[in-house]
C-alpha atoms as a PDB file:
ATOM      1  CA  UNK A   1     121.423  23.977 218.377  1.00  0.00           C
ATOM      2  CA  UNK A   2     123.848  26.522 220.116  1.00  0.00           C
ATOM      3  CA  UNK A   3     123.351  29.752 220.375  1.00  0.00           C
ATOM      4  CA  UNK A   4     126.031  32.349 220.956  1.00  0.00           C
ATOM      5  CA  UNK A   5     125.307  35.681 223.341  1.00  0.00           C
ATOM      6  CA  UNK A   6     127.750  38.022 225.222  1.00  0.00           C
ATOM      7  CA  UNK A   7     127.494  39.445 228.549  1.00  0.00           C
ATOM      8  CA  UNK A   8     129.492  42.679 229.939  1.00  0.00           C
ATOM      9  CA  UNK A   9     132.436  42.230 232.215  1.00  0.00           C
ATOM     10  CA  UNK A  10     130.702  44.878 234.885  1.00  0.00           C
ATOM     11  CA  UNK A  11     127.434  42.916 234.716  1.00  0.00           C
ATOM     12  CA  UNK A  12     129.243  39.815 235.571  1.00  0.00           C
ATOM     13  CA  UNK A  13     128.505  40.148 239.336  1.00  0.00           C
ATOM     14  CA  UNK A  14     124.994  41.190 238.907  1.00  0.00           C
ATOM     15  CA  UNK A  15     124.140  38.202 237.205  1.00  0.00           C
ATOM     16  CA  UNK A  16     125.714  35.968 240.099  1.00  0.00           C
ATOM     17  CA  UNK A  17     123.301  37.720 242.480  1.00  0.00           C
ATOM     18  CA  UNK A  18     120.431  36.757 240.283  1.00  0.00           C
ATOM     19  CA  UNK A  19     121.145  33.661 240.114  1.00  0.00           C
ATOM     20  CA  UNK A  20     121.802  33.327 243.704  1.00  0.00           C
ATOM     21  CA  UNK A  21     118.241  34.996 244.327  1.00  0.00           C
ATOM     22  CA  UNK A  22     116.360  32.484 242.098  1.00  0.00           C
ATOM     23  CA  UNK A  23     117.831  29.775 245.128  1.00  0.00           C
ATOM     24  CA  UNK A  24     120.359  27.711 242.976  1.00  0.00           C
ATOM     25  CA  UNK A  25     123.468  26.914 245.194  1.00  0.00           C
ATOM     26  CA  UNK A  26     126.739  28.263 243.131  1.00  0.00           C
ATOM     27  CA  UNK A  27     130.256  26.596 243.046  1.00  0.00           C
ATOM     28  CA  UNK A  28     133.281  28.161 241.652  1.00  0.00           C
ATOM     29  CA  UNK A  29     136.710  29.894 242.256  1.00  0.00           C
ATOM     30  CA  UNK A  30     137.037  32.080 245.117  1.00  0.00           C
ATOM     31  CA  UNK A  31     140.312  33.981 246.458  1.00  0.00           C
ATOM     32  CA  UNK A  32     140.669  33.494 250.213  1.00  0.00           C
ATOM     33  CA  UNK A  33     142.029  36.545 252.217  1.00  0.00           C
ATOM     34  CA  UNK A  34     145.322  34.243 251.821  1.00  0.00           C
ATOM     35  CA  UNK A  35     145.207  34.846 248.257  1.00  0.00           C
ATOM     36  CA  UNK A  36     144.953  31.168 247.250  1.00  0.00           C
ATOM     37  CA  UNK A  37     141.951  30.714 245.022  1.00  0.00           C
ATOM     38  CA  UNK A  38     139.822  27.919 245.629  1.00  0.00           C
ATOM     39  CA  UNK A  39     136.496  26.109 244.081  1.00  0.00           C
ATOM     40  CA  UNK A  40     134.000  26.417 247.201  1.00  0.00           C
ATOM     41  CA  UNK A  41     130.680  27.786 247.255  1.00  0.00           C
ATOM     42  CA  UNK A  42     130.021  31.108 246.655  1.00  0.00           C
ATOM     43  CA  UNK A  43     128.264  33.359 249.339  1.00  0.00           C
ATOM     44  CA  UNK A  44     128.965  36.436 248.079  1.00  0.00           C
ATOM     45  CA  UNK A  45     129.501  37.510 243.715  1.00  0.00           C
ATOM     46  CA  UNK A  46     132.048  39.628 244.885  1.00  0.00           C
ATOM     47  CA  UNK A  47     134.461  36.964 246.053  1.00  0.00           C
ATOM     48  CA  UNK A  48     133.877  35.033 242.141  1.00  0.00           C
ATOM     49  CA  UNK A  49     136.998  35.674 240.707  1.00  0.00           C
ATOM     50  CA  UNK A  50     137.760  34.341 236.831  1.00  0.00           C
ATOM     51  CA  UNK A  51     140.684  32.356 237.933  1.00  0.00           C
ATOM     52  CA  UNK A  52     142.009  28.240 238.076  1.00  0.00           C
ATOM     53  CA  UNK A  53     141.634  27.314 240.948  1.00  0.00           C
ATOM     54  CA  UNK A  54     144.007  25.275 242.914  1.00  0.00           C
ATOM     55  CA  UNK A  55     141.947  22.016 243.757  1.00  0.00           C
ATOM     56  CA  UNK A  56     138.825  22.379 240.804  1.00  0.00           C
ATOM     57  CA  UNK A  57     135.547  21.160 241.564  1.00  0.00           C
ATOM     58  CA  UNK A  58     135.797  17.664 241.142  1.00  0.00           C
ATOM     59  CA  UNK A  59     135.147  17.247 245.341  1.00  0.00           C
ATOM     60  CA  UNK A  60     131.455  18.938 244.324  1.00  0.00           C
ATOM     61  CA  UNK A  61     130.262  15.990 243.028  1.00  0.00           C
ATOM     62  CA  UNK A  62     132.956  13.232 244.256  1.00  0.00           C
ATOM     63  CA  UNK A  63     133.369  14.411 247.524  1.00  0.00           C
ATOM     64  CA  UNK A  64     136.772  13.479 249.544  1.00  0.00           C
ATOM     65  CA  UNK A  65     134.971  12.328 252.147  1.00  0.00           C
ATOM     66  CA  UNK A  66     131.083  11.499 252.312  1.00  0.00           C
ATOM     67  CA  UNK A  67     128.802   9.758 254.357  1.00  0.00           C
ATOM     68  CA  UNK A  68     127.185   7.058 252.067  1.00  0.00           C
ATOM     69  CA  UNK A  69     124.237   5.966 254.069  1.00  0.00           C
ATOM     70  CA  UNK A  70     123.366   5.805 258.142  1.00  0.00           C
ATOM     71  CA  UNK A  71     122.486   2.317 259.715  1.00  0.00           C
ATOM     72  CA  UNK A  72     120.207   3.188 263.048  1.00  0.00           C
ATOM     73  CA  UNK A  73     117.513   0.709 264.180  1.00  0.00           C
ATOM     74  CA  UNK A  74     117.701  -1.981 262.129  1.00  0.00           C
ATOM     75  CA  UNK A  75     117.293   0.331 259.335  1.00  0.00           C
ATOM     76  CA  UNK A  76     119.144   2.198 256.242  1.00  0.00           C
ATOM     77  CA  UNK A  77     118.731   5.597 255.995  1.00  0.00           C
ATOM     78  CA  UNK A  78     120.556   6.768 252.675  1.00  0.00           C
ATOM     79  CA  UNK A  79     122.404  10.478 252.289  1.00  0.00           C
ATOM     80  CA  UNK A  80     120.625  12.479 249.518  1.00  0.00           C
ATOM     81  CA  UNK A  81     120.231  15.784 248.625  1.00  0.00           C
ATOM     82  CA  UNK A  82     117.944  17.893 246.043  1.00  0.00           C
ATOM     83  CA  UNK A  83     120.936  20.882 246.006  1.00  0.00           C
ATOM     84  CA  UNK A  84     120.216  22.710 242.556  1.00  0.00           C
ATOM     85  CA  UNK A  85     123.668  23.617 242.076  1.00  0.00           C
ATOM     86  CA  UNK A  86     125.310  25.688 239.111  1.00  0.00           C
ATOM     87  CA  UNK A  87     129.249  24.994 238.962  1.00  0.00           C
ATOM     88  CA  UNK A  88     130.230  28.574 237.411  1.00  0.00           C
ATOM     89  CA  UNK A  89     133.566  29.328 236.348  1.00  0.00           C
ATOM     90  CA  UNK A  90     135.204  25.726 235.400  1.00  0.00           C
ATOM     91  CA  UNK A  91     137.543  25.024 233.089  1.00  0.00           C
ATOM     92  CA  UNK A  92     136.951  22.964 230.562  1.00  0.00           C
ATOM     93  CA  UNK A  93     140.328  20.081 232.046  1.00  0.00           C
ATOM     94  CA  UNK A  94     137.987  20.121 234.825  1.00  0.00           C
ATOM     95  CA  UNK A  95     135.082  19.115 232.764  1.00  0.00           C
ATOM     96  CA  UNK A  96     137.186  16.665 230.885  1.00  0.00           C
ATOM     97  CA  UNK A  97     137.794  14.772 234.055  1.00  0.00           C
ATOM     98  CA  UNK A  98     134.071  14.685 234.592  1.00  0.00           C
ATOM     99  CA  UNK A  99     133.874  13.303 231.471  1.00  0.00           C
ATOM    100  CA  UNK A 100     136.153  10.613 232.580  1.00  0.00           C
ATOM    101  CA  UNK A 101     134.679  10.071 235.938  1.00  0.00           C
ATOM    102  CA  UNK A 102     131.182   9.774 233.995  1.00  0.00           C
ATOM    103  CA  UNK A 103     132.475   6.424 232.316  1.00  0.00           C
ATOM    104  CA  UNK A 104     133.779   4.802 234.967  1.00  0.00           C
ATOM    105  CA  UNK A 105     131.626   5.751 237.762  1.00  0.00           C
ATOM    106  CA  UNK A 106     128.150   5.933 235.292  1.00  0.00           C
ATOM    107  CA  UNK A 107     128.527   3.866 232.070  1.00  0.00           C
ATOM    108  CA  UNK A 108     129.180   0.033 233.417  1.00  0.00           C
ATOM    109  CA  UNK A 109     127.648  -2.689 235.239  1.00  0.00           C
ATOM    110  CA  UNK A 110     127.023  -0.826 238.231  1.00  0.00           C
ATOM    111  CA  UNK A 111     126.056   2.755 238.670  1.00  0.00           C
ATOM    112  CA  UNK A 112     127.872   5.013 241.483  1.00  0.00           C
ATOM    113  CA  UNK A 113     124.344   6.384 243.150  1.00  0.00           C
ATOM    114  CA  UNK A 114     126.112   9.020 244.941  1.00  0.00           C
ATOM    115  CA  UNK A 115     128.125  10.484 242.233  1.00  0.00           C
ATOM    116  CA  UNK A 116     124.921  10.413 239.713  1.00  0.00           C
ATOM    117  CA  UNK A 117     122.620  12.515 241.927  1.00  0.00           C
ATOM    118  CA  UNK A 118     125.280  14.862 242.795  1.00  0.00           C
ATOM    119  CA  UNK A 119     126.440  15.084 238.677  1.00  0.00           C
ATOM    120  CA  UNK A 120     122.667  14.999 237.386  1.00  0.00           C
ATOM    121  CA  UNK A 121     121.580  17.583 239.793  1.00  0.00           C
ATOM    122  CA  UNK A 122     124.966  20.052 238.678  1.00  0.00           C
ATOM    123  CA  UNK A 123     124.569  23.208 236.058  1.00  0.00           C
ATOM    124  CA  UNK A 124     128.159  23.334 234.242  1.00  0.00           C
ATOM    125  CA  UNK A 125     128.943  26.945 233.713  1.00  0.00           C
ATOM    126  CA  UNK A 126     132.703  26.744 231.969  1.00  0.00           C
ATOM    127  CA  UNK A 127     135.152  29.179 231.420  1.00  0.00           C
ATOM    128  CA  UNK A 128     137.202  28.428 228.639  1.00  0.00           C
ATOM    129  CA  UNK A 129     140.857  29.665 228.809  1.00  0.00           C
ATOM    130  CA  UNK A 130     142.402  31.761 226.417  1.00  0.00           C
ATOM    131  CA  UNK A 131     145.949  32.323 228.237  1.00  0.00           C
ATOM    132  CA  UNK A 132     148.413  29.399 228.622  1.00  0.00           C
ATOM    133  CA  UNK A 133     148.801  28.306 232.550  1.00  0.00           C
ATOM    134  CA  UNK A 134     151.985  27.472 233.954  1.00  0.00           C
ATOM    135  CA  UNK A 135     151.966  23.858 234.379  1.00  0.00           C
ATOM    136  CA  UNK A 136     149.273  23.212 231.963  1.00  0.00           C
ATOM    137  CA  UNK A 137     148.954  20.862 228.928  1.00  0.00           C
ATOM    138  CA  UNK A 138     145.587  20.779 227.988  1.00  0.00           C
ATOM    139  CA  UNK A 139     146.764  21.408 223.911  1.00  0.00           C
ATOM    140  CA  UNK A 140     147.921  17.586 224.130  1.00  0.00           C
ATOM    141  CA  UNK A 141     144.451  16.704 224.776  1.00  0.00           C
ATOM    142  CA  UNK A 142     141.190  18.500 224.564  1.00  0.00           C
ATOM    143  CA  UNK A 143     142.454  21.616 224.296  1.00  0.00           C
ATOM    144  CA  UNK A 144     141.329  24.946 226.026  1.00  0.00           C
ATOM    145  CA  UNK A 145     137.181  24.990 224.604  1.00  0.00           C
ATOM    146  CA  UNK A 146     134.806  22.906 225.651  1.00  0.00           C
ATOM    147  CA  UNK A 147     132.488  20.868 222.822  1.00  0.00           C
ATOM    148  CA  UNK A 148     129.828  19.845 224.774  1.00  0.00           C
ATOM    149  CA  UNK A 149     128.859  18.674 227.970  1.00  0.00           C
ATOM    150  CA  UNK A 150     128.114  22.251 229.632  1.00  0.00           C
ATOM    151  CA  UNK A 151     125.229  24.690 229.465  1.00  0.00           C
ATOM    152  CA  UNK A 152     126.930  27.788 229.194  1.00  0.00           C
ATOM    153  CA  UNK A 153     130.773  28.728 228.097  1.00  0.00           C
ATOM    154  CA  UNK A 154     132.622  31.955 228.822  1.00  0.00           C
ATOM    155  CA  UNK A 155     135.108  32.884 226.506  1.00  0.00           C
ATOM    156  CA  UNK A 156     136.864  36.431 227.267  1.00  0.00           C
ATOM    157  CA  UNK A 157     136.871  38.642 224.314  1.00  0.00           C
ATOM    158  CA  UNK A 158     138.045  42.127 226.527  1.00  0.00           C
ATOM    159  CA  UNK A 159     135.278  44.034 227.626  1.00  0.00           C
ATOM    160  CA  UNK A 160     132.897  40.851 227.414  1.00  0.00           C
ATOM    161  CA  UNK A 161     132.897  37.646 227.485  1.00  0.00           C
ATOM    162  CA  UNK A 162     131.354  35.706 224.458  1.00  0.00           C
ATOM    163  CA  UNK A 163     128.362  33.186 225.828  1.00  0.00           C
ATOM    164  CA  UNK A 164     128.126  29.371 223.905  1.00  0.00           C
ATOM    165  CA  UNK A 165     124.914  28.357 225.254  1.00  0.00           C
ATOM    166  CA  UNK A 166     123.492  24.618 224.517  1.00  0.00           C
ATOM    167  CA  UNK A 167     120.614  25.591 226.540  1.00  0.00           C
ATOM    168  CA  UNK A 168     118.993  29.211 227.231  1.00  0.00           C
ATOM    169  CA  UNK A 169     117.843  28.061 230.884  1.00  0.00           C
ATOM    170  CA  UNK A 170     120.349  30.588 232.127  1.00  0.00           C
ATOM    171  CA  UNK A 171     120.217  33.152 229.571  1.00  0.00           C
ATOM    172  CA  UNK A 172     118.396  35.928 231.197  1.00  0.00           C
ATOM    173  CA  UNK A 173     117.765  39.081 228.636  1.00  0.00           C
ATOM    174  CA  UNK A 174     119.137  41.507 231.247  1.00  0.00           C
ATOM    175  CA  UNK A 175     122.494  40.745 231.318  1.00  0.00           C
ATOM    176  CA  UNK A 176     122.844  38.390 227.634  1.00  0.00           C
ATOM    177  CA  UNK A 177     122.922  40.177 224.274  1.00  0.00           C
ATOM    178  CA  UNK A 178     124.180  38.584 220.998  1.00  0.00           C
ATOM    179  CA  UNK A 179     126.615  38.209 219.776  1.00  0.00           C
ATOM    180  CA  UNK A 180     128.401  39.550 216.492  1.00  0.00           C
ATOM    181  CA  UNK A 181     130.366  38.034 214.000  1.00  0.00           C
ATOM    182  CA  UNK A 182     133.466  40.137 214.894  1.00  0.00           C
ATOM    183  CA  UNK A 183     132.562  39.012 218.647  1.00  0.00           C
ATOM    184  CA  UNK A 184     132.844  35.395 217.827  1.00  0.00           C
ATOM    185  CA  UNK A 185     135.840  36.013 216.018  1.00  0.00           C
ATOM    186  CA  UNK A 186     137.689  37.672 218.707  1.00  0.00           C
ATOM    187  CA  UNK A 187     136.892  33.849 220.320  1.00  0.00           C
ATOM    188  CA  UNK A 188     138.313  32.220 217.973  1.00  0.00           C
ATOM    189  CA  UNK A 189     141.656  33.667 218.006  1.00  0.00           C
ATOM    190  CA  UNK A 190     142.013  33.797 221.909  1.00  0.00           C
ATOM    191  CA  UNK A 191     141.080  30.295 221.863  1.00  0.00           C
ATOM    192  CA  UNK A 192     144.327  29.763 219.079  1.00  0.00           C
ATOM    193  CA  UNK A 193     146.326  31.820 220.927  1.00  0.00           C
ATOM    194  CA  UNK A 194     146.416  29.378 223.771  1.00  0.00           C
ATOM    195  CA  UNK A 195     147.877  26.669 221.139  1.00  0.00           C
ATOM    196  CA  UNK A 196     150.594  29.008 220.156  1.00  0.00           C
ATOM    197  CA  UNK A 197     151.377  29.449 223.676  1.00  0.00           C
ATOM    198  CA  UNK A 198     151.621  26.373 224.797  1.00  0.00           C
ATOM    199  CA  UNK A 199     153.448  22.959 224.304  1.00  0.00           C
ATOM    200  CA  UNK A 200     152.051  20.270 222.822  1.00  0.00           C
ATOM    201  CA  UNK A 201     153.366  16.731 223.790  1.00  0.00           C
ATOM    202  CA  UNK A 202     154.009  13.584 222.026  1.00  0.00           C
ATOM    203  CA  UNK A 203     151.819  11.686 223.668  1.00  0.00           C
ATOM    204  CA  UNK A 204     150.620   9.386 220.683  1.00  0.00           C
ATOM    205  CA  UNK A 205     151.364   5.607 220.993  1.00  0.00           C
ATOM    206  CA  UNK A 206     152.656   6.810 224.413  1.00  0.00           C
ATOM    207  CA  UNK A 207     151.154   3.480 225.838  1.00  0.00           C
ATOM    208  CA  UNK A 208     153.405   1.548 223.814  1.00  0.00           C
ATOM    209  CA  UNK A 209     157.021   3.033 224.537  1.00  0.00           C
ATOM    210  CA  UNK A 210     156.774   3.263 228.244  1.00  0.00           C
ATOM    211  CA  UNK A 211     158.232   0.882 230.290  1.00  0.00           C
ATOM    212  CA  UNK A 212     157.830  -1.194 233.154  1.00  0.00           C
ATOM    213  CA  UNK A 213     161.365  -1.925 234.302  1.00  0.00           C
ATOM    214  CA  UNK A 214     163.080   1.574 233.656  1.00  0.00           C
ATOM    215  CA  UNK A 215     165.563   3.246 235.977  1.00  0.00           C
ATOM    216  CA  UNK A 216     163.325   6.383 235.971  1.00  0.00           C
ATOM    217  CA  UNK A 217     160.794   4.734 238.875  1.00  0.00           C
ATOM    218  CA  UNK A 218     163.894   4.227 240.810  1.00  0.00           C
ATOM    219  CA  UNK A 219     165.010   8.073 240.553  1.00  0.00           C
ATOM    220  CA  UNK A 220     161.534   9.649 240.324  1.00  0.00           C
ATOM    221  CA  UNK A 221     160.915   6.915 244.183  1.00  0.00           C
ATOM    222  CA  UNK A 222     163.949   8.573 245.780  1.00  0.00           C
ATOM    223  CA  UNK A 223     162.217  11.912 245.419  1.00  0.00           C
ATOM    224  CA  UNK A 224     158.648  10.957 246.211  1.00  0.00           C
ATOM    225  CA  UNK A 225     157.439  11.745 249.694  1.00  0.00           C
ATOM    226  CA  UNK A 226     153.997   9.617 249.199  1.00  0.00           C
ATOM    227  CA  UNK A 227     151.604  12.343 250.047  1.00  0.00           C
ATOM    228  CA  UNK A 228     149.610  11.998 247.333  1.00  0.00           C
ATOM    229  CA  UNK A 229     148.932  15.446 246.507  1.00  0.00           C
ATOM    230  CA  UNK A 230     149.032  14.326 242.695  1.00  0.00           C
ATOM    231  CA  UNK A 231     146.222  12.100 242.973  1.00  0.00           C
ATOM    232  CA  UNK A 232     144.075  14.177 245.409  1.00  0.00           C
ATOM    233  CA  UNK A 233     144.364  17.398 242.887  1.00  0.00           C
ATOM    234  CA  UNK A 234     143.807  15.590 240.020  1.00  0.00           C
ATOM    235  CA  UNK A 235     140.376  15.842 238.136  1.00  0.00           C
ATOM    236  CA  UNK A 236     140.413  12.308 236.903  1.00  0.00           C
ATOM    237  CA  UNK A 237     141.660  10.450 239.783  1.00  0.00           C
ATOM    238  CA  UNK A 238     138.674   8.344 241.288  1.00  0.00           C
ATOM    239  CA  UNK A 239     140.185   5.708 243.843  1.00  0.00           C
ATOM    240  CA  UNK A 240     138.089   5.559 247.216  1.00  0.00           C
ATOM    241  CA  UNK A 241     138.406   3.547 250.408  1.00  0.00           C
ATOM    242  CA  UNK A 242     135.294   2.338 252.653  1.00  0.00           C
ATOM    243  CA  UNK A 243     134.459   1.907 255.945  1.00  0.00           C
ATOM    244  CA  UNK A 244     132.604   2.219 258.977  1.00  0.00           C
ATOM    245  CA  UNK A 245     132.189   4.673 261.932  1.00  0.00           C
ATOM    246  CA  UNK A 246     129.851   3.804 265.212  1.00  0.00           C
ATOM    247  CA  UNK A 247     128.789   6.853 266.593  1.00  0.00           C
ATOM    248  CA  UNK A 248     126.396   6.866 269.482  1.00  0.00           C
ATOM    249  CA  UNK A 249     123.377   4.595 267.951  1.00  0.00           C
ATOM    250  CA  UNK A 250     124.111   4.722 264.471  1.00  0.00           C
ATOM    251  CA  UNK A 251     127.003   2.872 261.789  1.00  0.00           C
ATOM    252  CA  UNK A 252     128.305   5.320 259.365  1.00  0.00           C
ATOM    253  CA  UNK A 253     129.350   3.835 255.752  1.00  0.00           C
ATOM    254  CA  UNK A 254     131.912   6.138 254.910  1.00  0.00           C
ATOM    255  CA  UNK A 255     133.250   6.613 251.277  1.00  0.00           C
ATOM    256  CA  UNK A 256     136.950   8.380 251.067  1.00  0.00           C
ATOM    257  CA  UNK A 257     139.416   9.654 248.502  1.00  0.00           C
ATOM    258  CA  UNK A 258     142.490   7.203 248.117  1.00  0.00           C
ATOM    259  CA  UNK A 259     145.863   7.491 246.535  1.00  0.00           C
ATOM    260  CA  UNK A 260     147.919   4.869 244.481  1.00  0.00           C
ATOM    261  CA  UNK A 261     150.971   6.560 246.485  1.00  0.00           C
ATOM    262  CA  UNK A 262     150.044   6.047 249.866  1.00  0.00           C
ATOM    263  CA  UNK A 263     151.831   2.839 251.187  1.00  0.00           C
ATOM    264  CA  UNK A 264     147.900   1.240 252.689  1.00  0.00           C
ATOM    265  CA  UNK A 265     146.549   1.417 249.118  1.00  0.00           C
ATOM    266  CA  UNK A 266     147.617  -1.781 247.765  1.00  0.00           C
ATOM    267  CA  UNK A 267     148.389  -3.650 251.367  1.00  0.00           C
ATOM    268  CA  UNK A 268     146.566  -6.924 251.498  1.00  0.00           C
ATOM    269  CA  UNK A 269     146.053  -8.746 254.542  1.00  0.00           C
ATOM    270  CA  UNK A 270     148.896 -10.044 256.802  1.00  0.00           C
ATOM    271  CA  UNK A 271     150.215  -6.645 255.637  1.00  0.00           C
ATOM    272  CA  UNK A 272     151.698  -7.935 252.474  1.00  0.00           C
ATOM    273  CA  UNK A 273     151.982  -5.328 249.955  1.00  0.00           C
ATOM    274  CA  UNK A 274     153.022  -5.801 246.275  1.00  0.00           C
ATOM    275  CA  UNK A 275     154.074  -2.670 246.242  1.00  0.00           C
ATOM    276  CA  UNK A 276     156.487  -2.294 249.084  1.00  0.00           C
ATOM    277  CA  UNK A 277     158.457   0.677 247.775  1.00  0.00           C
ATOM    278  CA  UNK A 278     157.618   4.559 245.940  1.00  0.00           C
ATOM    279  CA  UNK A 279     159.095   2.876 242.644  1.00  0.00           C
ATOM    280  CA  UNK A 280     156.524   0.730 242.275  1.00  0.00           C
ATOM    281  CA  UNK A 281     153.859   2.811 243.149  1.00  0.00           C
ATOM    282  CA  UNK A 282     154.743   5.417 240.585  1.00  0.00           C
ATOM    283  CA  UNK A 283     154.455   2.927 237.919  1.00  0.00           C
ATOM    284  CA  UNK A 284     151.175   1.910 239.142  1.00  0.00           C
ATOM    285  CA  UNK A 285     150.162   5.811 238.698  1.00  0.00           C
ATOM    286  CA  UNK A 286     151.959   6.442 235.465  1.00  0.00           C
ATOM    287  CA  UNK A 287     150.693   3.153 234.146  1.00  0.00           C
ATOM    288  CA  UNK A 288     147.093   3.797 235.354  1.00  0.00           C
ATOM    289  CA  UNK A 289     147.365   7.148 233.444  1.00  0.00           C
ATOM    290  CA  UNK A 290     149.055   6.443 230.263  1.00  0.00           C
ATOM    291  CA  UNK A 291     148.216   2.521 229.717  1.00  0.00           C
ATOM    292  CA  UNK A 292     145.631   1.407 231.727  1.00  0.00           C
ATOM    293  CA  UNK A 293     142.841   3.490 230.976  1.00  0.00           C
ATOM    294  CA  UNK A 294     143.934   3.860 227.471  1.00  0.00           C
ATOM    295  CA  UNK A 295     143.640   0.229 226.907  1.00  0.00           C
ATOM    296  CA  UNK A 296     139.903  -0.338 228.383  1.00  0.00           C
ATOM    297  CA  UNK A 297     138.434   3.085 227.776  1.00  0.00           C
ATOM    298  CA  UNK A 298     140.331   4.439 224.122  1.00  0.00           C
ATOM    299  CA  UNK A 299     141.868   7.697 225.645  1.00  0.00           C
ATOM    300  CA  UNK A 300     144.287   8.265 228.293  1.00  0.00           C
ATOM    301  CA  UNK A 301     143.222   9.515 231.722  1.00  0.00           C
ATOM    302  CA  UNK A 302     144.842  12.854 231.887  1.00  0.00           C
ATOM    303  CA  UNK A 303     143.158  16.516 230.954  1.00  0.00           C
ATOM    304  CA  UNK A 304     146.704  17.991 230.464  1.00  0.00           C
ATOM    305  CA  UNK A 305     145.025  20.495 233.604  1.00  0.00           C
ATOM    306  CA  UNK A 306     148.749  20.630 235.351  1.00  0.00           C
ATOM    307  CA  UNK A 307     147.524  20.529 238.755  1.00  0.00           C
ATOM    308  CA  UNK A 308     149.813  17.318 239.844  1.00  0.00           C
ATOM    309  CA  UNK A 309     153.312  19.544 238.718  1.00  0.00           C
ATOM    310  CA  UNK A 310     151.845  22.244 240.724  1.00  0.00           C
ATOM    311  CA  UNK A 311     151.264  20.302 243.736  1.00  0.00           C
ATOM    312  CA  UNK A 312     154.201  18.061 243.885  1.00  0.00           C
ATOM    313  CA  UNK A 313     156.812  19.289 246.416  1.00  0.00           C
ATOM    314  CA  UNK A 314     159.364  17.740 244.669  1.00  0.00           C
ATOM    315  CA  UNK A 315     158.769  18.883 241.424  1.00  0.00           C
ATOM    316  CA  UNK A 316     157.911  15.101 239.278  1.00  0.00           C
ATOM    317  CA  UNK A 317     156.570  16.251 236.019  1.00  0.00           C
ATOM    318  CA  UNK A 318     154.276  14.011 233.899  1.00  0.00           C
ATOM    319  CA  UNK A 319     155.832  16.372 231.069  1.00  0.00           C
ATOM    320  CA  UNK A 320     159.100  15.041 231.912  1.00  0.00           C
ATOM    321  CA  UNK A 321     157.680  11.009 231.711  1.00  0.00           C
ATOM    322  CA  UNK A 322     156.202  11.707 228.321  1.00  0.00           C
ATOM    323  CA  UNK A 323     159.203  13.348 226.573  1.00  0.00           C
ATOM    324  CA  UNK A 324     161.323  10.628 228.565  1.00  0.00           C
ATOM    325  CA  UNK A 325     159.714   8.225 227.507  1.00  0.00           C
ATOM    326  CA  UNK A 326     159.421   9.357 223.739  1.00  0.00           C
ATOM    327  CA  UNK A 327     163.194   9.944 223.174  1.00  0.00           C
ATOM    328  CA  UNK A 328     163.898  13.243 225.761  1.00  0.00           C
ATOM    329  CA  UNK A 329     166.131  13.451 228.355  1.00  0.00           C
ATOM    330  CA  UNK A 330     165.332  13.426 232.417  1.00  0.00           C
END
């Protein structure tokens, strides 16, 4: 059963540091002295800041580049690591995706080894938003608030944030009180607010009124540069290539991230490709998104988090394709 606490704002910090001292390894946004904010571990509380960051923490526990195992003397020597980490300050589109990642890379015939140790091994702290983002869409899905899947969630209420814990193994009596009625309240209605503020698409039977041969790949594939910025910043993308690196006396079996958009991704050998041009590769993405996934897994494969508008250097907007392609203009 969940139980509902609030910390302080000021004693925010404080608690980091404790948390830090009891040896868990903490994840979550930091602001660089360039001012980007970015999801990297955290060294020092005072560099936490309660902020999306720019590339999420999906590279935590799907790394963009790993070493999967080491092949030296005739043996296998496999990468693992006992890290207790706590992921502190995510946002719940980023927790979606997890969600998503957990069913393709966890729930079928075969069992990504990597990804489960790093995922089983990860404390999900989330910080639910109660402002609209930019380039978010998160209302069309999930919404802003977490169900499940986390052991504590933030909500800001002012002064304090209000605590939803599904388990108390980070509730420490110093820092946590609980919560009142008016406290949860105050939740509640920052929670709504984010629905008033922001658009909601219409995404239902989306799957069924896109199509394959429209002239919007064309005009969308004369603006695409292919540098897959979409895929790598987006919380539910999970393509990887393989291969292997000699180094001295030992074969490296190297897992990294892929992209739909990149022309090598679909090139067979001989170097035909059946997707020779950016047209076709968008509708591979688009499809993947907002067909695909919907068809074998019930729900489309998009947390409405915004990051892939953000990114994009030449401003395509998965908005755009969904009103498009439900009566709208381009």
């Amino acid at each position: 059963m969940m139980k509902v606490y609030k910390i302080s704002k000021d004693k925010l910090k404080a608690y980091l540091s404790y948390l830090l001292n009891k040896g868990y390894s903490i994840y979550g946004p930091v602001k660089t002295t360039s001012g980007d904010v970015i999801f990297s571990k955290i060294e020092d509380p005072e560099h936490f800041v309660d902020e999306k960051s720019t590339n999420g923490p999906k590279s935590v526990v799907f790394p963009e580049r790993e070493i999967i195992f080491r092949y030296r003397e005739g043996k296998i020597i496999e990468e693992k690591s006992d890290e207790r980490r706590i992921l502190f300050g995510t946002r719940t589109c980023e927790i979606e995706g997890f969600r998503m990642l957990d069913d393709v890379l966890l729930k079928g015939k075969y069992k990504d080894i990597s990804y489960e140790r790093k995922r089983s091994n990860s404390i999900i702290v989330n910080f639910a938003c109660t402002k609209a983002c930019k380039y978010g869409f998160c209302t069309t899905f999930q919404g802003p608030k977490l169900k499940n899947g986390f052991s504590l969630q933030f909500i800001d209420i002012g002064d304090d944030y209000l605590v939803e814990a599904m388990n108390e193994e980070l509730i420490v009596p110093e820092y946590f009180t609980e919560a009142s009625e008016e406290d949860i309240k105050k939740a509640e209605e920052n929670i709504n607010n984010v629905y008033k503020e922001m658009e909601q698409l219409p995404i239902k039977d989306i799957e069924k009124k896109i199509k394959f041969n429209d002239e919007i790949w064309n005009k969308l594939g004369n603006y695409c540069i292919n540098c897959g910025a979409c895929n790598y910043s987006c919380p539910t993308c999970f393509c990887f290539d393989v291969y292997d690196v000699k180094i001295g006396n030992e074969i490296l079996r190297i897992r990294e991230w892929d992209s739909c958009l990149l022309e090598g991704f679909s090139r067979l050998a001989g170097f035909n490709n059946p997707r020779k041009d950016n047209a076709s590769r968008l509708i591979q993405r688009f499809y993947h998104k907002l067909v695909y996934h919907k068809l074998n897994y019930g729900y489309y494969l998009c947390t409405g988090c915004g990051r892939c508008i953000e990114q994009c250097p030449v401003n395509i907007d998965i908005r755009d394709v969904i009103k498009y392609f439900s009566g709208g203009e381009l």
